[in-house]
Protein backbone atom coordinates (compact mmCIF):
# COMPACT_ATOMS: atom_id res chain seq x y z
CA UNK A 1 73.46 79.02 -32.37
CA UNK A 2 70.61 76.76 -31.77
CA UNK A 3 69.20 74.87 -34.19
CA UNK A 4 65.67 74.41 -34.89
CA UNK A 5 63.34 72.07 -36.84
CA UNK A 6 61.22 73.05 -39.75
CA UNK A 7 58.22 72.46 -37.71
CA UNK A 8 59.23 74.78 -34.95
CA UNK A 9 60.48 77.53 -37.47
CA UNK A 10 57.04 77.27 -39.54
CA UNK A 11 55.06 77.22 -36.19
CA UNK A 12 57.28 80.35 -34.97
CA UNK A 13 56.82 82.40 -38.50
CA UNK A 14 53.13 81.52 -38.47
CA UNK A 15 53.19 83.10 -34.68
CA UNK A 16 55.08 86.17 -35.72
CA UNK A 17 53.25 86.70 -38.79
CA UNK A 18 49.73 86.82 -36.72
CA UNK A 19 51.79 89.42 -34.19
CA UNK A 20 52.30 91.60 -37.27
CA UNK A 21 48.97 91.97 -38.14
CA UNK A 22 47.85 92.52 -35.05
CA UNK A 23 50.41 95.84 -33.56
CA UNK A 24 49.92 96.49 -37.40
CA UNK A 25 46.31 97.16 -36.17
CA UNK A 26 47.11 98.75 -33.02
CA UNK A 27 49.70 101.19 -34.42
CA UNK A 28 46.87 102.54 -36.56
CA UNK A 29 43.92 102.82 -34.10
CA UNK A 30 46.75 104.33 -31.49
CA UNK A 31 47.34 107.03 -34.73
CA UNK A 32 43.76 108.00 -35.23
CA UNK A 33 43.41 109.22 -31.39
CA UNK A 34 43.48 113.02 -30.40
CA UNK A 35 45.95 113.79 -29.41
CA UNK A 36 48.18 110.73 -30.53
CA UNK A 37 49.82 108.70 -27.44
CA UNK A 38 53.93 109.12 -28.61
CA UNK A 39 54.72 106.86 -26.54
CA UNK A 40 52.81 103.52 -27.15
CA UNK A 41 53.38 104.50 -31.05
CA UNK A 42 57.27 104.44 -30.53
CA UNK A 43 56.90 101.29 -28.58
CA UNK A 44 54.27 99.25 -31.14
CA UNK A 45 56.61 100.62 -33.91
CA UNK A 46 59.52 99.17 -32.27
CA UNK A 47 57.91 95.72 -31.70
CA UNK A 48 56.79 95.98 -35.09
CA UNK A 49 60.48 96.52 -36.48
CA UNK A 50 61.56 93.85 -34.13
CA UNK A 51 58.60 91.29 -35.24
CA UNK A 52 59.61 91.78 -38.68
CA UNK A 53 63.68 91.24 -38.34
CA UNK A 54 62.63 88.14 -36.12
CA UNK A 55 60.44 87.13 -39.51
CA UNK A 56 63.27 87.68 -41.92
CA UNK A 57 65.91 85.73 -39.71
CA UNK A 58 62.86 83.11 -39.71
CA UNK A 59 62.20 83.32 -43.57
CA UNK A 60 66.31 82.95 -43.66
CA UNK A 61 66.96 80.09 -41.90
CA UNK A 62 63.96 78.31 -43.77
CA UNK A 63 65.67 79.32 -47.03
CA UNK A 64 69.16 78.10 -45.81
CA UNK A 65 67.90 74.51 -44.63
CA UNK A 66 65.81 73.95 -48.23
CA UNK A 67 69.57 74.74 -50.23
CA UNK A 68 70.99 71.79 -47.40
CA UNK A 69 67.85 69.33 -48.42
CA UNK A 70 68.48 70.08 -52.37
């Protein structure tokens, strides 16, 4: 696997994190429409499941490199 400096993993969690909050947005305005689209929910919940394993992998690796430094 590829490693990756705390920089890059910081600058890639802040990244992700912003991504959240935004299909976070979108997955409710797309629920308040009449007759809601199925579709582009399914997908924004998707990305949104795969944002948030991407953040925990993130949050992971960050946790694993801080027990190396100690």
């Amino acid at each position: 696997m590829a490693e990756f400096s705390k920089e890059e993993l910081e600058a890639a969690r802040k990244a992700i994190s912003s991504s959240i909050r935004k299909i976070e947005k979108v997955k409710e305005t797309l629920s308040e429409k009449q007759p809601p689209p199925k579709s582009q929910l399914t997908l924004a919940s998707r990305n949104l499941q795969a944002m948030r394993i991407a953040m925990s992998l993130i949050n992971r690796e960050l946790k694993e490199n801080e027990e190396k430094e100690a």
